[in-house]
N, C-alpha and C. Protein backbone atom coordinates (compact mmCIF):
# COMPACT_ATOMS: atom_id res chain seq x y z
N UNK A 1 -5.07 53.94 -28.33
CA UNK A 1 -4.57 53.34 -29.55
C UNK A 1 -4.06 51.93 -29.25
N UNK A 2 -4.38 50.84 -30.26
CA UNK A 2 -3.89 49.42 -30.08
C UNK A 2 -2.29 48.84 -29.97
N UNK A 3 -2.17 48.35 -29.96
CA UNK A 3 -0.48 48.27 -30.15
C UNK A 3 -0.60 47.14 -31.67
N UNK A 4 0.30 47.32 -32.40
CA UNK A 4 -0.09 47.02 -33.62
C UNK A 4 0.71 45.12 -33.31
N UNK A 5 0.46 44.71 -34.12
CA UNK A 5 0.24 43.08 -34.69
C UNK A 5 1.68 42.68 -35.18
N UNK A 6 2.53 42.25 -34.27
CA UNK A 6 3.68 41.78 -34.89
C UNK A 6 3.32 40.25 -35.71
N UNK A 7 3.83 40.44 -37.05
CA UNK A 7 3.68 38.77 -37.92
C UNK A 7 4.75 38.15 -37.74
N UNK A 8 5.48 38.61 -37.07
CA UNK A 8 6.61 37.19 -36.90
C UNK A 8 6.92 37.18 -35.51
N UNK A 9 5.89 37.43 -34.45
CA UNK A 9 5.26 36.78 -33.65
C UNK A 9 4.98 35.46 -33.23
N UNK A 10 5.69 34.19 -32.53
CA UNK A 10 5.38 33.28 -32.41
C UNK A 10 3.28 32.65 -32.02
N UNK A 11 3.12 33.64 -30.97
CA UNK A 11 1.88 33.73 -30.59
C UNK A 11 1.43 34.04 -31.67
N UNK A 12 1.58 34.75 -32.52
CA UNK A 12 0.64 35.37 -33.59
C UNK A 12 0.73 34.36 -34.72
N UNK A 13 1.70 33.47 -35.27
CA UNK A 13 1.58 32.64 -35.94
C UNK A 13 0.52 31.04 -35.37
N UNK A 14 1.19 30.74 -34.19
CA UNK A 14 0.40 29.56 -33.61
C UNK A 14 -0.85 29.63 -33.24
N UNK A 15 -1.21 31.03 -32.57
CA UNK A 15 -2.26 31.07 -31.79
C UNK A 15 -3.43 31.57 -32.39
N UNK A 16 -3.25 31.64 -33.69
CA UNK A 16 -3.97 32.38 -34.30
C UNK A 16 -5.61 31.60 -34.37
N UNK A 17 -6.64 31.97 -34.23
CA UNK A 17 -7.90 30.82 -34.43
C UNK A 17 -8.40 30.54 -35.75
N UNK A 18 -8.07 30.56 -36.32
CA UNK A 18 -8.00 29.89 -37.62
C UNK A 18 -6.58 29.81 -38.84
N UNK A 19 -5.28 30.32 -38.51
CA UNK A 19 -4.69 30.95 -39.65
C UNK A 19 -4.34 29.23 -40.09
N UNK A 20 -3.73 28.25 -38.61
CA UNK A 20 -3.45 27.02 -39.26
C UNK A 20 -4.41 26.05 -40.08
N UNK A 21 -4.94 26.33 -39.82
CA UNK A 21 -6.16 25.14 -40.40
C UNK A 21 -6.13 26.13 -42.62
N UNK A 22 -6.06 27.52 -42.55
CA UNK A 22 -6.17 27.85 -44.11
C UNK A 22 -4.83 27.86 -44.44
N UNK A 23 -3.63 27.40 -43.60
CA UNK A 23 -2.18 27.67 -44.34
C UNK A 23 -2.30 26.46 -44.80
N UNK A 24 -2.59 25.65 -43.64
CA UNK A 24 -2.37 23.74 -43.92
C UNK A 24 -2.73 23.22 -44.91
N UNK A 25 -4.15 23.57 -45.49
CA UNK A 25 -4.76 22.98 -46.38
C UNK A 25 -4.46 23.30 -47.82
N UNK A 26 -3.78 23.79 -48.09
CA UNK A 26 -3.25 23.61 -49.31
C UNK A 26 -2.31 22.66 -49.39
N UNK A 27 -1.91 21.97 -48.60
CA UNK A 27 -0.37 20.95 -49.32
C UNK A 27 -1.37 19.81 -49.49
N UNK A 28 -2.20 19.48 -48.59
CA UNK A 28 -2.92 18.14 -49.34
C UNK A 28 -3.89 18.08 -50.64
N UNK A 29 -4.50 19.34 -50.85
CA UNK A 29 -4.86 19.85 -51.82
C UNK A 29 -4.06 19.56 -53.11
N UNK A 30 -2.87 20.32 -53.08
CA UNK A 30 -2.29 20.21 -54.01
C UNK A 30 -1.61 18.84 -54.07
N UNK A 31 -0.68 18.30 -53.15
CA UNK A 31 -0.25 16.90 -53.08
C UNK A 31 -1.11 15.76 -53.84
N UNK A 32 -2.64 16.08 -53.57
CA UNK A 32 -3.65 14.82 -54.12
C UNK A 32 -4.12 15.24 -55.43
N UNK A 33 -3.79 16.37 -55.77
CA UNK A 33 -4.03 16.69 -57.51
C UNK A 33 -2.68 16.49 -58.00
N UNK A 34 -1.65 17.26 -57.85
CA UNK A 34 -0.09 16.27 -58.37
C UNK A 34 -0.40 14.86 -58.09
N UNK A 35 -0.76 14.03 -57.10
CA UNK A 35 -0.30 12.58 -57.43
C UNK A 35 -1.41 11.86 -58.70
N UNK A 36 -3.01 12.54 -58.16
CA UNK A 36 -4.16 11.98 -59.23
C UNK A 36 -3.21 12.35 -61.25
N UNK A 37 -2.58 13.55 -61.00
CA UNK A 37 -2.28 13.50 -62.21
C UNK A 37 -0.87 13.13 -62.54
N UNK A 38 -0.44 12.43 -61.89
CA UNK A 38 0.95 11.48 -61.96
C UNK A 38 0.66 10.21 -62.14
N UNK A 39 -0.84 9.85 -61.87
CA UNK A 39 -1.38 8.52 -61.34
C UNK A 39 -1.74 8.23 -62.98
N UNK A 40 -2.32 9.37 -63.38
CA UNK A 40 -3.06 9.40 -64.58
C UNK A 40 -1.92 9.07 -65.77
N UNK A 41 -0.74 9.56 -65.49
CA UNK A 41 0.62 10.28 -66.42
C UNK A 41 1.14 8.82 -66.62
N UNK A 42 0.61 7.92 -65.67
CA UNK A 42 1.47 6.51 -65.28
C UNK A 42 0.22 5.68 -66.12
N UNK A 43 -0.49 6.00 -66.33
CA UNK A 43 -1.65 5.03 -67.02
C UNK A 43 -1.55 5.25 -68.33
N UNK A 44 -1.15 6.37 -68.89
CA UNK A 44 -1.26 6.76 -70.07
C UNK A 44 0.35 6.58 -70.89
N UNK A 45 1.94 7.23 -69.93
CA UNK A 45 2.64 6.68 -70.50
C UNK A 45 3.36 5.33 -70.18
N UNK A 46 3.20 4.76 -68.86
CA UNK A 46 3.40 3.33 -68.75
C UNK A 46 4.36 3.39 -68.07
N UNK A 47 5.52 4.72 -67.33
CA UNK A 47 6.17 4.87 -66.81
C UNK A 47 6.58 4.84 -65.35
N UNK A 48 6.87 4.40 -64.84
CA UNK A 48 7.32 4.40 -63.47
C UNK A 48 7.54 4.81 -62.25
N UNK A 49 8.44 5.94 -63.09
CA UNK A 49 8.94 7.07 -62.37
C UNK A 49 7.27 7.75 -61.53
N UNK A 50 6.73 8.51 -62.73
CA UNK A 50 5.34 8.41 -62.64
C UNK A 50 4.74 7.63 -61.58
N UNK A 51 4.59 6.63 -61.39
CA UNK A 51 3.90 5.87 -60.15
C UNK A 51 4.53 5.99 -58.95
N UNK A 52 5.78 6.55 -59.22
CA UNK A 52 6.33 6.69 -57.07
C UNK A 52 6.27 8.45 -57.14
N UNK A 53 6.33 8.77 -58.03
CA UNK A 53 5.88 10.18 -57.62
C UNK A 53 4.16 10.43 -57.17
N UNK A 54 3.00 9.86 -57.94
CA UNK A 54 1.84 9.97 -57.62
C UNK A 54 1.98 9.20 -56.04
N UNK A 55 2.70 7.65 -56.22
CA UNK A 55 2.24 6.88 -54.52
C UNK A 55 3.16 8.38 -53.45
N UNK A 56 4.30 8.93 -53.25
CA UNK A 56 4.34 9.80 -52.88
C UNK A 56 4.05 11.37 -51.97
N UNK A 57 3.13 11.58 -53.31
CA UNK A 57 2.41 12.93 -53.34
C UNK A 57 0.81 12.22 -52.46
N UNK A 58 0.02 11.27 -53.14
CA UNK A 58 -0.84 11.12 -51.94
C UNK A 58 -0.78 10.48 -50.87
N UNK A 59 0.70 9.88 -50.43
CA UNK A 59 1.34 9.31 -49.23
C UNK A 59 0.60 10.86 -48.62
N UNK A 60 1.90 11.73 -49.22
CA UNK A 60 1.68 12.76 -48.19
C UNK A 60 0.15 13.53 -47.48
N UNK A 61 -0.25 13.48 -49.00
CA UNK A 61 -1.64 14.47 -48.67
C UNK A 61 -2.38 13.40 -47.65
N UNK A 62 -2.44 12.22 -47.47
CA UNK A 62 -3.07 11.48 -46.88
C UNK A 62 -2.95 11.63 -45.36
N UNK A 63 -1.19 11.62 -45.42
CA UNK A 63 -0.63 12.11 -43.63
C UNK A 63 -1.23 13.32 -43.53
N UNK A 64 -1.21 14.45 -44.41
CA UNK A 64 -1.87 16.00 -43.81
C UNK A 64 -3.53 15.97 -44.03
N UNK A 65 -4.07 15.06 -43.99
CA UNK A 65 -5.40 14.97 -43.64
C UNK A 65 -5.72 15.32 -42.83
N UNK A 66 -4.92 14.14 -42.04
CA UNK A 66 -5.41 14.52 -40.10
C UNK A 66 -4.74 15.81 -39.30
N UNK A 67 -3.64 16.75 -39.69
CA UNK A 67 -4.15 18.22 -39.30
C UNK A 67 -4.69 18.93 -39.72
N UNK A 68 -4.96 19.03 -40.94
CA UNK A 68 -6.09 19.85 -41.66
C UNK A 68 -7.16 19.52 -40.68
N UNK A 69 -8.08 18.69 -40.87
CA UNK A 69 -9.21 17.94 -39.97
C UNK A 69 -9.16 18.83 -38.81
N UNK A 70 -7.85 18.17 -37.87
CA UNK A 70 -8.33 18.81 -36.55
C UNK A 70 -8.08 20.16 -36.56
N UNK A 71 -7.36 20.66 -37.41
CA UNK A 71 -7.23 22.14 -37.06
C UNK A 71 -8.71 23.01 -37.48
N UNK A 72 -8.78 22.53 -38.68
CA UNK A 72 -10.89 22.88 -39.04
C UNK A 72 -11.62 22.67 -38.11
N UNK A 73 -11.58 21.72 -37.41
CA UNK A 73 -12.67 21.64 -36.02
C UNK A 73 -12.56 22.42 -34.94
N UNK A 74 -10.93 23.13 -35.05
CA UNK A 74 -10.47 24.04 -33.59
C UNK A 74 -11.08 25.03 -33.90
N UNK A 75 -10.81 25.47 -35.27
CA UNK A 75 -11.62 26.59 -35.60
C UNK A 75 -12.79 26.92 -35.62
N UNK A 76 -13.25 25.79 -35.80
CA UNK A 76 -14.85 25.76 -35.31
C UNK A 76 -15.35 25.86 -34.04
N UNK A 77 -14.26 25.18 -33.23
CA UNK A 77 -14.63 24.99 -31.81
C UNK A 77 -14.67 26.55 -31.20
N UNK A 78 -13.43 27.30 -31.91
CA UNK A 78 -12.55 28.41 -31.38
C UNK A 78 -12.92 29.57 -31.75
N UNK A 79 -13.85 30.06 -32.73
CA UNK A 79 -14.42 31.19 -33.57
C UNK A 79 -15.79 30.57 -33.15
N UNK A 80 -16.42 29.42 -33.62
CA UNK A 80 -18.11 29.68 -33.29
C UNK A 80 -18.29 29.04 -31.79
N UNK A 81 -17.52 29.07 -31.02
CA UNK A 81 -17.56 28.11 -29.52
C UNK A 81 -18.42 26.90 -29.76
N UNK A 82 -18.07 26.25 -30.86
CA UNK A 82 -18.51 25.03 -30.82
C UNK A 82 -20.42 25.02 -30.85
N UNK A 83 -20.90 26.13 -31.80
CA UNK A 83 -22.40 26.41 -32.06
C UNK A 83 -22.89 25.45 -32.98
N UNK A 84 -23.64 24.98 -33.16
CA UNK A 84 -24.40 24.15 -34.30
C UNK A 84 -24.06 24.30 -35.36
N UNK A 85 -23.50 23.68 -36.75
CA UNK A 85 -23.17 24.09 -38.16
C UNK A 85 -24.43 24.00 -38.91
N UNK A 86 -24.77 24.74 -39.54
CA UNK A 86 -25.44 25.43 -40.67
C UNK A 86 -25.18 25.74 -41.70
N UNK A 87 -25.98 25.42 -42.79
CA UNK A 87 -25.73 26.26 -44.02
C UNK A 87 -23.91 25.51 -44.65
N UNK A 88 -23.78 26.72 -45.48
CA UNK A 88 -21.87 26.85 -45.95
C UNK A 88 -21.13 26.07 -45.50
N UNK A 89 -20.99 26.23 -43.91
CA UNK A 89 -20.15 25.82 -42.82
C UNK A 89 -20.56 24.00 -42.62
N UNK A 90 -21.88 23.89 -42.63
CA UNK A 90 -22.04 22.08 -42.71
C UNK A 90 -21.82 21.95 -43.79
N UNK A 91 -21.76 22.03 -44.76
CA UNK A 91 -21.64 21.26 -46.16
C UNK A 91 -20.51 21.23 -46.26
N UNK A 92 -19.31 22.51 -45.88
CA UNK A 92 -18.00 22.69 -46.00
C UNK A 92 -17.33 21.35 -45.25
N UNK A 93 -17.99 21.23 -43.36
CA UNK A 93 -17.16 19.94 -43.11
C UNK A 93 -17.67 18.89 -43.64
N UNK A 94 -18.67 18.59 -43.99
CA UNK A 94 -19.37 17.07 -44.57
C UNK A 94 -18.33 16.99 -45.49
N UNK A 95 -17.84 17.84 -46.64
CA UNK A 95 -17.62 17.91 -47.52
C UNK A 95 -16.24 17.25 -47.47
N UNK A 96 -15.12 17.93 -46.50
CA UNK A 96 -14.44 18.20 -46.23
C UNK A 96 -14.14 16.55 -45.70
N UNK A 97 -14.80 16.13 -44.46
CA UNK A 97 -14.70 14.42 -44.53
C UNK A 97 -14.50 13.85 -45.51
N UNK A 98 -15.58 13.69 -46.16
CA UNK A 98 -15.68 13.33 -47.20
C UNK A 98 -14.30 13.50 -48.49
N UNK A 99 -14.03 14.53 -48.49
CA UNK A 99 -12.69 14.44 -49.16
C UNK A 99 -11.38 13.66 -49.03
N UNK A 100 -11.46 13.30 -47.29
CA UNK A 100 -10.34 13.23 -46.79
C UNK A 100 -10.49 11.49 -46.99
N UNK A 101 -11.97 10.98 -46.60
CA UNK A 101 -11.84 9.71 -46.62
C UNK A 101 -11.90 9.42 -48.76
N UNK A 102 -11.74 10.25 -49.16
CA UNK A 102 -11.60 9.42 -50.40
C UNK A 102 -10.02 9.78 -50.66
N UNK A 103 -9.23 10.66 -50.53
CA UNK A 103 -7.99 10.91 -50.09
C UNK A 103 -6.76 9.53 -49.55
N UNK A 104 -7.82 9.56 -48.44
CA UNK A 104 -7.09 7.78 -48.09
C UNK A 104 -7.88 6.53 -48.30
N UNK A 105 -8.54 6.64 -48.93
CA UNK A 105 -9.11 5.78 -50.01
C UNK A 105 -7.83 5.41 -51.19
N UNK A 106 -8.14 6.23 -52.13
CA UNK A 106 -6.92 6.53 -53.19
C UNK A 106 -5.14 6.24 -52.71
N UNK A 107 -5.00 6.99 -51.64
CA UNK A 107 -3.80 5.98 -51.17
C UNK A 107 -3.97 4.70 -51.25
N UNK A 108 -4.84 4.57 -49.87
CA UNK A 108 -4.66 2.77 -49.57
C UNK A 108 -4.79 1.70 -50.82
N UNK A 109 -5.48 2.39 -52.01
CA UNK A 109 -5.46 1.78 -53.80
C UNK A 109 -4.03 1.65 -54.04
N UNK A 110 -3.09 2.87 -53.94
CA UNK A 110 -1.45 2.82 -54.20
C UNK A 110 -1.03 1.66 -53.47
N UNK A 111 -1.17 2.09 -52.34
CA UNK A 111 -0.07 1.43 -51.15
C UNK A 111 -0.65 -0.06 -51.58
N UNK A 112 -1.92 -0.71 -51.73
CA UNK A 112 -1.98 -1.86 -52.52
C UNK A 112 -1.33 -2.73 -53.32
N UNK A 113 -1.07 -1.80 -54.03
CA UNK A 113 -1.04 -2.00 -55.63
C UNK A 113 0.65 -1.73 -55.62
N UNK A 114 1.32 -0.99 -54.66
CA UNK A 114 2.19 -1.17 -54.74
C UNK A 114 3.14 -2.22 -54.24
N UNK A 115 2.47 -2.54 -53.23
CA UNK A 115 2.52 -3.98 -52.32
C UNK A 115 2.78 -5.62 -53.28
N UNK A 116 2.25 -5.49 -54.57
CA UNK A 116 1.94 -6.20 -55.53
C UNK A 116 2.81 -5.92 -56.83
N UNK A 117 3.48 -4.94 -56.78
CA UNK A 117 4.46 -4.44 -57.74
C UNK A 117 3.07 -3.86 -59.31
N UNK A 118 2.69 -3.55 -59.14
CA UNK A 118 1.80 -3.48 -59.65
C UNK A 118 1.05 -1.74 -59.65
N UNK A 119 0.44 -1.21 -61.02
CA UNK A 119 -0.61 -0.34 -60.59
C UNK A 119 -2.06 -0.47 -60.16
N UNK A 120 -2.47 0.48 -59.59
CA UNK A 120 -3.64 0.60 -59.14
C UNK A 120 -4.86 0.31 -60.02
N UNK A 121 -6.14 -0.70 -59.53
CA UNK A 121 -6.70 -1.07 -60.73
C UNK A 121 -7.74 -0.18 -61.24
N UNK A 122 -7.63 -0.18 -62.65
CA UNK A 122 -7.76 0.91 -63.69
C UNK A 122 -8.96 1.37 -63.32
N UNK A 123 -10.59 1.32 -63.43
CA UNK A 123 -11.49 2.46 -63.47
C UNK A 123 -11.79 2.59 -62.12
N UNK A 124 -11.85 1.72 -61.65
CA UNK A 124 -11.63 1.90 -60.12
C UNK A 124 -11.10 2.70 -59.76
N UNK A 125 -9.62 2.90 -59.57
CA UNK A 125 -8.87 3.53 -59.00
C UNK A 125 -9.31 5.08 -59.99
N UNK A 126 -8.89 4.95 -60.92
CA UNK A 126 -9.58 6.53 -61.77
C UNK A 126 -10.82 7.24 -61.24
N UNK A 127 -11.86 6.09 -61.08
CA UNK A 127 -13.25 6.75 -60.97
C UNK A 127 -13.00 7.84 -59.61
N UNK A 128 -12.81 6.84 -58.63
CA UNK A 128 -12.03 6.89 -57.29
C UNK A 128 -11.31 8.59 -57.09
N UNK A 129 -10.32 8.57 -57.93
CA UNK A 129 -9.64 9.49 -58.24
C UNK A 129 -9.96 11.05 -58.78
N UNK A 130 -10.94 10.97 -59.53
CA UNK A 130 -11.75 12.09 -60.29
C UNK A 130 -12.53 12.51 -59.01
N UNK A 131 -13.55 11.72 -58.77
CA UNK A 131 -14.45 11.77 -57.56
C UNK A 131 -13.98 12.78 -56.22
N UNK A 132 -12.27 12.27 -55.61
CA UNK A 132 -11.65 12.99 -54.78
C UNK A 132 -11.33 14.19 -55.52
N UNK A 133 -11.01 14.29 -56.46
CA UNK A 133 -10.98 15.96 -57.52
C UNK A 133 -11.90 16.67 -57.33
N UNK A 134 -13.11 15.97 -57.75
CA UNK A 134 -14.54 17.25 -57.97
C UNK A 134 -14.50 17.65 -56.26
N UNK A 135 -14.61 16.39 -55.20
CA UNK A 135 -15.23 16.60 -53.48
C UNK A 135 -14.48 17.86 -53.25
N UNK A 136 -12.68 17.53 -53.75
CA UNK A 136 -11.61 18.76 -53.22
C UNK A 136 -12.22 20.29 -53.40
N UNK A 137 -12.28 20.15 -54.88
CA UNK A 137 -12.96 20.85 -55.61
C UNK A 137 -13.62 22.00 -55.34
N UNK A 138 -14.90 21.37 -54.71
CA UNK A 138 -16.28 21.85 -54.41
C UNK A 138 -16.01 22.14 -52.95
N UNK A 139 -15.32 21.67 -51.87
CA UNK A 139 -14.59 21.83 -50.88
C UNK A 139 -14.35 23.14 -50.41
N UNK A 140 -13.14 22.78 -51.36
CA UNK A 140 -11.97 24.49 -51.33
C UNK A 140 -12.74 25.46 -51.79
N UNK A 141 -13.82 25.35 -53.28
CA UNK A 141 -15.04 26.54 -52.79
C UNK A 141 -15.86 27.19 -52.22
N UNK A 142 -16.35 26.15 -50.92
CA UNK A 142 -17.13 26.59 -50.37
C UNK A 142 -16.10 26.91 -49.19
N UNK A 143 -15.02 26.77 -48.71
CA UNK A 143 -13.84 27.34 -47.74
C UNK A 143 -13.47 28.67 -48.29
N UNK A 144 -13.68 29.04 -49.51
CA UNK A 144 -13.69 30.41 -49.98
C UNK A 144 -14.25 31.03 -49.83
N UNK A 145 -15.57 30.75 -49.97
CA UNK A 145 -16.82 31.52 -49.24
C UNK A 145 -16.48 31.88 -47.70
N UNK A 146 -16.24 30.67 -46.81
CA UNK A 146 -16.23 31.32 -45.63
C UNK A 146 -14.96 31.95 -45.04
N UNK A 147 -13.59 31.96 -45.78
CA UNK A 147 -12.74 32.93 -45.55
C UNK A 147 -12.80 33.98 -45.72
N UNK A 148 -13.65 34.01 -47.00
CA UNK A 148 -14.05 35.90 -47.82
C UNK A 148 -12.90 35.78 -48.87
N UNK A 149 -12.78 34.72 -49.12
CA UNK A 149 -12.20 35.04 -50.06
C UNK A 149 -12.88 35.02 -52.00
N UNK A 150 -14.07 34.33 -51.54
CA UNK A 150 -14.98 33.86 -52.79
C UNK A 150 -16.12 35.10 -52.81
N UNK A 151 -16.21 36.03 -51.64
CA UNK A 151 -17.33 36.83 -51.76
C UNK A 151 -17.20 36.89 -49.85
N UNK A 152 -18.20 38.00 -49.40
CA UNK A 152 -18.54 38.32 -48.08
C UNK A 152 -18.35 36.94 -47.19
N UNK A 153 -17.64 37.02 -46.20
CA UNK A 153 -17.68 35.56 -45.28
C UNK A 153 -18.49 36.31 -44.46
């Protein structure tokens, strides 16, 4: 018989081969949809407040890019020993780049624009903005798939 799985386990929290990389990724997730729609809240009512909460929220998601990132690649490295990506799993990291550089894209528009006292310029920065929505989007679905959480991983 096994000896059963303590969860509040230091080893069992850190060492786990994938648990950091699916806890992590939700704060930038969510961080870059709160700020896109704070960003939006600031275009529409003209308010302020509004614009340091959106520069903020994708400050942050921008800093948790880069462990999300590397922790997705450990897992890759660490569950498939670093095998060729295919299928789900390539489109998931392409995807997944891809998110991150429009992520700090959309910042570096704030941090601009804030530099200038100023907002971020209008369809630009929107188009910009939507774009990192759908990538997240389509992203976090296909990361569903391969957790099992969208259907069989």
């Amino acid at each position: 018989m096994s000896a059963a799985i303590n969860p509040f386990d230091w080893r069992t929290v850190l060492l786990a081969k994938h648990a950091q990389h699916v806890v992590l990724i939700h704060f930038p997730i969510a961080l870059y949809m709160a700020g896109v729609a704070a960003d939006l809240l600031t275009r529409i009512m003209r308010r302020a407040e509004f614009a340091t909460v959106a520069y903020w929220n994708l400050t942050i998601a921008a800093v948790f890019t880069v462990p999300v990132v590397a922790t997705g690649l450990l897992a890759w490295q660490w569950q498939l020993e670093g095998q060729k990506l295919k299928g789900i799993l390539l489109y998931h990291l392409v995807l997944a780049l891809t998110s991150s550089v429009f992520i700090v894209l959309t910042w570096l528009l704030q941090f601009m624009a804030r530099r200038k006292d100023k907002i971020a310029s209008g369809m630009v920065s929107v188009t910009i903005e939507i774009i990192g929505v759908l990538l997240i989007t389509l992203t976090g679905h296909l990361g569903g798939f391969l957790s099992g959480v969208n259907g069989p991983s």
